[in-house]
Each structure stands twice: as structure tokens, then as C-alpha cells.
C-alpha atoms as a PDB file:
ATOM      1  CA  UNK A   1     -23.632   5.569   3.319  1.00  0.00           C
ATOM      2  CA  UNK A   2     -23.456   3.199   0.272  1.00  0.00           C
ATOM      3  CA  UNK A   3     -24.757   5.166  -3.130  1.00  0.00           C
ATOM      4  CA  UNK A   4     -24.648   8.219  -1.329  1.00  0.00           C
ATOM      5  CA  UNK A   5     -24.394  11.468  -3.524  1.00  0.00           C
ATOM      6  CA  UNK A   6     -21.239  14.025  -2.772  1.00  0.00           C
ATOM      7  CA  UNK A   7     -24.266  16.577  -2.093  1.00  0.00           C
ATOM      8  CA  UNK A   8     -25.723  13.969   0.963  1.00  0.00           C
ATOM      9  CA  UNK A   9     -22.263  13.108   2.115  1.00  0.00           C
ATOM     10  CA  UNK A  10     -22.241  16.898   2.840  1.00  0.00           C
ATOM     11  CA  UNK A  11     -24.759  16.649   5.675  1.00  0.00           C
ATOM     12  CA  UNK A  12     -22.690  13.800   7.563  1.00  0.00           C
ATOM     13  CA  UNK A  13     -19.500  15.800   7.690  1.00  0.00           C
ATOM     14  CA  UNK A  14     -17.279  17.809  10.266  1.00  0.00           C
ATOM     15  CA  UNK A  15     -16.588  20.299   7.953  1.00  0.00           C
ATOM     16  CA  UNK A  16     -18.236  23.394   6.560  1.00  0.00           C
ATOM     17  CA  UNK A  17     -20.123  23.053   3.113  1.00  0.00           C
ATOM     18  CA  UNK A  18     -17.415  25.360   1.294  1.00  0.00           C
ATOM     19  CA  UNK A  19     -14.438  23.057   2.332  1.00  0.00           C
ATOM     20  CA  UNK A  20     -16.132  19.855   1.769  1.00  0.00           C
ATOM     21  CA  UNK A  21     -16.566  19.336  -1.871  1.00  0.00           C
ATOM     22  CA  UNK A  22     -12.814  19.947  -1.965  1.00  0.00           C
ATOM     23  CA  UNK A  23     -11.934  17.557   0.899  1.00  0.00           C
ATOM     24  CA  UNK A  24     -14.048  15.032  -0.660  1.00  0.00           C
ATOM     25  CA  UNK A  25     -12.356  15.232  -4.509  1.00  0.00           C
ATOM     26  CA  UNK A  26      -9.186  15.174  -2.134  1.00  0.00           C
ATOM     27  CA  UNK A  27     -10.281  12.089  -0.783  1.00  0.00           C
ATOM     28  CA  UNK A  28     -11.505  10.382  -4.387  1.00  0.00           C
ATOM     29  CA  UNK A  29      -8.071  11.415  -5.695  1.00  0.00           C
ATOM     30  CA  UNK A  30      -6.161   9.711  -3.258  1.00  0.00           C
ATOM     31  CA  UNK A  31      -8.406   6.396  -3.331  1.00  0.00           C
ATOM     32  CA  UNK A  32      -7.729   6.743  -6.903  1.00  0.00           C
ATOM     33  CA  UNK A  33      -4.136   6.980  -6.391  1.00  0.00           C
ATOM     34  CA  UNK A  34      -3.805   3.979  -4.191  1.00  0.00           C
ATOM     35  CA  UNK A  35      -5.893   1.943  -6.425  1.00  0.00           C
ATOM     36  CA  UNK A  36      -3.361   1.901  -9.061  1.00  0.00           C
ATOM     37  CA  UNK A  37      -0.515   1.750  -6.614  1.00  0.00           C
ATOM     38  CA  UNK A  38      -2.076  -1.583  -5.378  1.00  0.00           C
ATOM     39  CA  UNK A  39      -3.057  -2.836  -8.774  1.00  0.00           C
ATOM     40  CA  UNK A  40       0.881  -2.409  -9.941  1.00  0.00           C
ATOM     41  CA  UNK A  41       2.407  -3.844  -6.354  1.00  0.00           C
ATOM     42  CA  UNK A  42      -0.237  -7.133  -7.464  1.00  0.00           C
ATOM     43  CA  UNK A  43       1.780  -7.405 -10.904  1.00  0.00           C
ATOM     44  CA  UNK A  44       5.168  -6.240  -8.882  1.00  0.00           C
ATOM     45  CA  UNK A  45       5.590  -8.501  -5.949  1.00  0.00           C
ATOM     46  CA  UNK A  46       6.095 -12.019  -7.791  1.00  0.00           C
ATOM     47  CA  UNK A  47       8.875 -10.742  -9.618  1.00  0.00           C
ATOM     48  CA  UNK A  48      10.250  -9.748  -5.816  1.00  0.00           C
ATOM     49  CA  UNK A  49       8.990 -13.201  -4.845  1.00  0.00           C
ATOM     50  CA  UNK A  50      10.986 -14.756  -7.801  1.00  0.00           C
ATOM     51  CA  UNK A  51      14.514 -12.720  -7.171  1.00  0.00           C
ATOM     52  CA  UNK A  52      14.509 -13.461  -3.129  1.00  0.00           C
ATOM     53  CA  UNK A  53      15.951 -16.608  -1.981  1.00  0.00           C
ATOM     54  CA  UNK A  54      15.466 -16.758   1.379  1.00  0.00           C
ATOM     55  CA  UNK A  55      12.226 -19.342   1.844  1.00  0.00           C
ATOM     56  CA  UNK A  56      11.458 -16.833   4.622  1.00  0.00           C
ATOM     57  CA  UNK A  57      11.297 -13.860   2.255  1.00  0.00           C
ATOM     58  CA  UNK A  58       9.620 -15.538  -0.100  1.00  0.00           C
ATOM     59  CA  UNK A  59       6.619 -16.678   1.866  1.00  0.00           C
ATOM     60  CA  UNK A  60       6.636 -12.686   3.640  1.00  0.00           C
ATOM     61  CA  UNK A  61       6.241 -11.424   0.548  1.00  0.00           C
ATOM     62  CA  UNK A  62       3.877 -13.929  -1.061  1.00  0.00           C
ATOM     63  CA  UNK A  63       1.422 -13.675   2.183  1.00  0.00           C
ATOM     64  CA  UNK A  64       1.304  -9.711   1.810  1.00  0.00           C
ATOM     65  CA  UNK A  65       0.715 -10.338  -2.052  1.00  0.00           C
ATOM     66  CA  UNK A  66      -2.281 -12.430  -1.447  1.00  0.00           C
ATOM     67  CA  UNK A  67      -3.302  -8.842   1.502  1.00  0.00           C
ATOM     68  CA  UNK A  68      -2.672  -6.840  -1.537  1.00  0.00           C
ATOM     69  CA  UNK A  69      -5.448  -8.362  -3.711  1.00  0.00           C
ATOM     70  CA  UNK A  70      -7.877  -7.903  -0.873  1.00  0.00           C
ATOM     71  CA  UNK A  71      -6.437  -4.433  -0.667  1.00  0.00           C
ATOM     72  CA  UNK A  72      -7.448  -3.678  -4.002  1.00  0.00           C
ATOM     73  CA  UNK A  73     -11.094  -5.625  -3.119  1.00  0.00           C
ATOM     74  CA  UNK A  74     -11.533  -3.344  -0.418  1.00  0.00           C
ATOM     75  CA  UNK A  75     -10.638   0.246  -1.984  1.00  0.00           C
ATOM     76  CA  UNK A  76     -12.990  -1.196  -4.699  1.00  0.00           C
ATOM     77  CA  UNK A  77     -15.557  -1.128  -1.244  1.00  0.00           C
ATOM     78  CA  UNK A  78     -14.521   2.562  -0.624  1.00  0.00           C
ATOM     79  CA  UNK A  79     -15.493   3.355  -4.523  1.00  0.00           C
ATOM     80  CA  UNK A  80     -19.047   1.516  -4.089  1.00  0.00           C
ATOM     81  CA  UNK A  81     -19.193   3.774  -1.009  1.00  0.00           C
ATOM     82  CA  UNK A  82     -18.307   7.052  -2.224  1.00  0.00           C
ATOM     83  CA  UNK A  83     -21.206   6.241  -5.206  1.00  0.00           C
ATOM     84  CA  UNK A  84     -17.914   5.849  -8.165  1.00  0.00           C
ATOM     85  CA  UNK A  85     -16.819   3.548 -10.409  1.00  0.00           C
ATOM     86  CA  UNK A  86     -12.638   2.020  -9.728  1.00  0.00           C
ATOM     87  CA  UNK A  87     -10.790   3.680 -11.503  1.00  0.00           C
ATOM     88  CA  UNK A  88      -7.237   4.163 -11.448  1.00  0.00           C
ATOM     89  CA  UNK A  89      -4.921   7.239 -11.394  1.00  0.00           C
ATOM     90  CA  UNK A  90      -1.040   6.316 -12.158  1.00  0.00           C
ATOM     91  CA  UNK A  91       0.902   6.770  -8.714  1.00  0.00           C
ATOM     92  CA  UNK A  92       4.473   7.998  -9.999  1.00  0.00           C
ATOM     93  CA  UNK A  93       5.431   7.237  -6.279  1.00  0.00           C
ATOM     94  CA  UNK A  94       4.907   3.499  -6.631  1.00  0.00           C
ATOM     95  CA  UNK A  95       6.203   3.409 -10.154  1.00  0.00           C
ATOM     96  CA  UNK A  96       9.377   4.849  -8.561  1.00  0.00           C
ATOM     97  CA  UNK A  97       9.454   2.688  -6.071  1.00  0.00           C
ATOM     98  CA  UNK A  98       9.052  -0.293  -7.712  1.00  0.00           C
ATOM     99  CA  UNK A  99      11.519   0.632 -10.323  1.00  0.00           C
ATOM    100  CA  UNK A 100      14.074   1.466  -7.467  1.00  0.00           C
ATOM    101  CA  UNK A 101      13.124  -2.275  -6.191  1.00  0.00           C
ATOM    102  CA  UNK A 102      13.970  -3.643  -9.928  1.00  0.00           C
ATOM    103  CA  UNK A 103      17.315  -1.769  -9.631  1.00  0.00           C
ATOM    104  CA  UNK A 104      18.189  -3.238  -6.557  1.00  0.00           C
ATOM    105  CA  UNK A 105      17.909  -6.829  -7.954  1.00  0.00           C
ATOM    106  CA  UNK A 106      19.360  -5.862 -11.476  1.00  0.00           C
ATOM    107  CA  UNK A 107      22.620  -4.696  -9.702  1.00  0.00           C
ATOM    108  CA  UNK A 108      22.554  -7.435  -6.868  1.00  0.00           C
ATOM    109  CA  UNK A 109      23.889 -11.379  -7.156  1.00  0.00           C
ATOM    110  CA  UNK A 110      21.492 -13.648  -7.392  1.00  0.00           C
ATOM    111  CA  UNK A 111      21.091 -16.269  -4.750  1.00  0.00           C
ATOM    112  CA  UNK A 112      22.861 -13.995  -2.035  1.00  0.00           C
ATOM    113  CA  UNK A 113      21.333 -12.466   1.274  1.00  0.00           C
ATOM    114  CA  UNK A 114      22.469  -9.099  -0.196  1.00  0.00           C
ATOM    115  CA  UNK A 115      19.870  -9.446  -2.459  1.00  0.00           C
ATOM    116  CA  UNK A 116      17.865 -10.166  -0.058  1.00  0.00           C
ATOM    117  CA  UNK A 117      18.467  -7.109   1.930  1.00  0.00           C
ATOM    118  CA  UNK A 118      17.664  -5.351  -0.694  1.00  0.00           C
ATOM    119  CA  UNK A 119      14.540  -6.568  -1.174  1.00  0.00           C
ATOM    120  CA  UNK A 120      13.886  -5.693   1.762  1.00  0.00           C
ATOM    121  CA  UNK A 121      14.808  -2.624   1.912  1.00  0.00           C
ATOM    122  CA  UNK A 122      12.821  -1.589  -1.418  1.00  0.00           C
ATOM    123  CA  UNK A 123       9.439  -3.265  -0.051  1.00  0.00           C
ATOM    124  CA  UNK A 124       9.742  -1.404   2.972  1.00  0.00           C
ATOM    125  CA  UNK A 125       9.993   1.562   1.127  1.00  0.00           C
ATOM    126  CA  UNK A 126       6.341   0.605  -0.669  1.00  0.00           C
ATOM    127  CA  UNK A 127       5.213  -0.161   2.835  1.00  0.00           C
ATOM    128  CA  UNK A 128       6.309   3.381   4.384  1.00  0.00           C
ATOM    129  CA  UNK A 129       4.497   4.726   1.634  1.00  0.00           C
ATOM    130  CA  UNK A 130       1.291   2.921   2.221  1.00  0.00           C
ATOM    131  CA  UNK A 131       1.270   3.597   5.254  1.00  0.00           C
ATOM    132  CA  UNK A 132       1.854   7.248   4.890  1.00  0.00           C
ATOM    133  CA  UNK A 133      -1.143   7.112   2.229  1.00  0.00           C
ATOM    134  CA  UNK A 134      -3.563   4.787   3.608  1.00  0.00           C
ATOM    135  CA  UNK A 135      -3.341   6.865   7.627  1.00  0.00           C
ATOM    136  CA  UNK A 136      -3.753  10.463   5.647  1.00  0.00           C
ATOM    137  CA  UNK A 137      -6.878   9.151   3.763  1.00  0.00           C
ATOM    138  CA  UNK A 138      -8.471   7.265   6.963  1.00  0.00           C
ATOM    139  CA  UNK A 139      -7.875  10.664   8.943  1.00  0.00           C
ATOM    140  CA  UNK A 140      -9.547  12.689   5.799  1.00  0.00           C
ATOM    141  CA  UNK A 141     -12.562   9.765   5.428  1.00  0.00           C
ATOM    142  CA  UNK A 142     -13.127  10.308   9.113  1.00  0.00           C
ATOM    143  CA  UNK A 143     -12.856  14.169   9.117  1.00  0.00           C
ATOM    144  CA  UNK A 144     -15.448  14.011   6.542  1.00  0.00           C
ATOM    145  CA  UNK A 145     -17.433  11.700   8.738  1.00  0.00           C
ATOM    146  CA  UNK A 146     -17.132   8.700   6.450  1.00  0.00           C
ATOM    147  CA  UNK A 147     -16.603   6.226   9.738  1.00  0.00           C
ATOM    148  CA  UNK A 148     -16.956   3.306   7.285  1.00  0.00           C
ATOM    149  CA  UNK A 149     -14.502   4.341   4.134  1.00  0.00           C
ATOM    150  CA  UNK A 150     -12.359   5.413   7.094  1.00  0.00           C
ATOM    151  CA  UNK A 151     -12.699   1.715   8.626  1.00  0.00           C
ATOM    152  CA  UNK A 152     -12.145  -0.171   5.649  1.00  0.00           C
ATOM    153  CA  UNK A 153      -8.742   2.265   5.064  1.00  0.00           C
ATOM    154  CA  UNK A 154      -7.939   1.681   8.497  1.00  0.00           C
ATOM    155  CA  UNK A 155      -8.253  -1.961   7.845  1.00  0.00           C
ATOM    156  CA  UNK A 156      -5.454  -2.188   5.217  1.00  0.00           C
ATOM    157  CA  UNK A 157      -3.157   0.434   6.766  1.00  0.00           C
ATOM    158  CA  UNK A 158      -3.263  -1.858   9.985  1.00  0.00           C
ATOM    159  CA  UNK A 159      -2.434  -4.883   7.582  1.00  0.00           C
ATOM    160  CA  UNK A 160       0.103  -2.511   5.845  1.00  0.00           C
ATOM    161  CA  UNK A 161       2.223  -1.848   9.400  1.00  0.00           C
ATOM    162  CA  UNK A 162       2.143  -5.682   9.987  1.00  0.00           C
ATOM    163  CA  UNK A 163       4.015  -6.339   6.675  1.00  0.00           C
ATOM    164  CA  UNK A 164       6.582  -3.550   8.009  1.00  0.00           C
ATOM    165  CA  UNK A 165       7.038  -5.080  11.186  1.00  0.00           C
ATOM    166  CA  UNK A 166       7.561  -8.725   9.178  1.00  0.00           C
ATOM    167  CA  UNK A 167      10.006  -6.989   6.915  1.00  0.00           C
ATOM    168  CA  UNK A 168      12.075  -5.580   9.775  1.00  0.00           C
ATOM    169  CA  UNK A 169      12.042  -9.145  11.889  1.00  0.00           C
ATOM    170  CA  UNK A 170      12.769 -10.843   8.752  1.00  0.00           C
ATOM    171  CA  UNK A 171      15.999  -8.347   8.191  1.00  0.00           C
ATOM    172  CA  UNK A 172      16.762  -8.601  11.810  1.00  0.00           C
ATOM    173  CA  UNK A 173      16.628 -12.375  12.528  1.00  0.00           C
ATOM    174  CA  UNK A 174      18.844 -13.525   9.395  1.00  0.00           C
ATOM    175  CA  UNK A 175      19.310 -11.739   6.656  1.00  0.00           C
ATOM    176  CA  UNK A 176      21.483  -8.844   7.836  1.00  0.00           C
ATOM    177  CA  UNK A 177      24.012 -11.188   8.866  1.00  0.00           C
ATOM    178  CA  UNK A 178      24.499 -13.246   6.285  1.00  0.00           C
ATOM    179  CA  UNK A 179      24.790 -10.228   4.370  1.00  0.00           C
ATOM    180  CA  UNK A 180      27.524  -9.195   6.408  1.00  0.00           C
ATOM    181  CA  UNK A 181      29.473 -12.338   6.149  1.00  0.00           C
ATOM    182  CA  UNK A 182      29.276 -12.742   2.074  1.00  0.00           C
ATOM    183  CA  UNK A 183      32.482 -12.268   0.393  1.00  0.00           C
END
């Protein structure tokens, strides 16, 4: 469907031809949304990178920042296939969530697996949120019978869960409990 216009999409949806104009700008919006969400997590996550100091951390985080640039390669797919240019709409969401990240290390020692919890605990908030954002537009893209805007979104929100689950075993298997035992 690459170059497609908004009026030819029309013919390959599910929906009715009042509903999806709106459904589509929906869709654009929250592609645009994303986009700057990813762009700000690629400037965000070597700071996180910098302030963890578990080696395990580290290298969790710097593998899903090198995912995050091909997230922002892909969505830059989903624009060439919904016929726009990238362009980015500020996410407050990920602005607050990053900030909440930078308040966890400003108020944390550095050098301590309470740090690292928190570090944790503030990327898995980004990830919840991706998650949340990349399954809602996939379900829209293929309600609007984009199959492959929805399978590039599906793509990344797959990659998106991983970096959850990584998170959690890297919490789990460590971290926690050296937490637990710091004075």
C-alpha cells in the first residue's frame, strides 16, 4: 500500500467511509506520537546506561537502545506507508516518564543496586507504555486493513515485551537482593 492516498486506503478498510478518515488521522497521530517518544528514549537511554552499574543492566539497556533506533527506522516505514513525511508530535507521556527516570537517579546513590532498581523500575514504566501504544495502533492499522503498518507495529511491540521480560529477569535474578541487603 506504499504511496497510497487516505482516499485509496478507504477502499481496503473494515470500516465504513464516515468513520475512516477519523480512524486513519487517529492512527497518523499516534505514529506521530511514538515517533517522538522513540526519538527522545534514543537521546534518554545512555544517560540510564551511564547511571546503572550493574554490567548486566548496562548491556539490557544498551541492546534495547540499539532496538530503539530501528524502532524509529521502522515507524519511519509506517510514514512512507501511510504516503507522509516523519514528523514528530511531543509525547508528554514519555517526557514524564523519562523525567520520573532522571528523578530516580538524582535522588539514588550512585554505584548501588538501589539505583539500579530504580532504573529498572522507570524503564519498565517506558516499556508498559510502549507496549500499551504500539498494541492499540497495530489493532487500529489492522482494523483499517493496513496488514503491513500493522506488521511492522507488531514487530516493535513484540521487541518492546522482550525488553519487559529482560527488565523483570534482570530485577529478579540480582538486583532486588542486593538492594535489600544495602545498608
Amino acid at each position: 500500500m506504499k504511496n497510497e492516498t487516505s482516499s485509496e486506503l478507504k477502499f481496503a478498510t473494515k470500516t465504513s467511509p464516515e468513520v475512516e478518515p477519523a480512524l486513519l488521522e487517529l492512527l497518523k497521530d499516534g505514529i506521530k506520537d511514538i515517533y517522538w517518544a522513540e526519538n527522545h528514549l534514543v537521546k534518554m537511554l545512555p544517560k540510564m546506561i551511564e547511571a546503572a552499574s550493574s554490567k548486566v543492566l548496562k548491556q539490557t539497556i544498551t541492546t534495547h537502545l540499539e532496538e530503539t533506533k530501528g524502532h524509529v527506522t521502522r515507524l519511519e516505514q509506517v510514514f512512507e506507508l501511510l504516503g507522509e513525511e516523519p514528523l514528530a508530535k511531543k509525547c508528554d507521556a514519555m517526557e514524564g516518564l523519562t523525567l520520573g527516570g532522571q528523578e530516580i537517579v538524582e535522588s539514588t546513590e550512585p554505584g548501588t543496586a538501589t539505583r539500579d532498581v530504580g532504573i529498572i523500575l522507570a524503564s519498565q514504566k517506558v516499556e508498559h507504555y510502549e507496549i500499551a501504544t504500539y498494541g492499540g495502533l497495530a489493532q487500529l492499522a489492522a482494523t483499517l486493513g493496513l496488514e503491513d503498518v500493522k506488521n511492522i507495529l507488531g514487530k516493535t511491540l513484540n521487541e518492546e515485551k522482550t525488553a519487559d521480560e529482560l527488565l523483570t529477569g534482570v530485577a529478579e535474578n540480582d538486583i532486588n537482593y542486593q538492594a535489600a541487603n544495602e545498608a
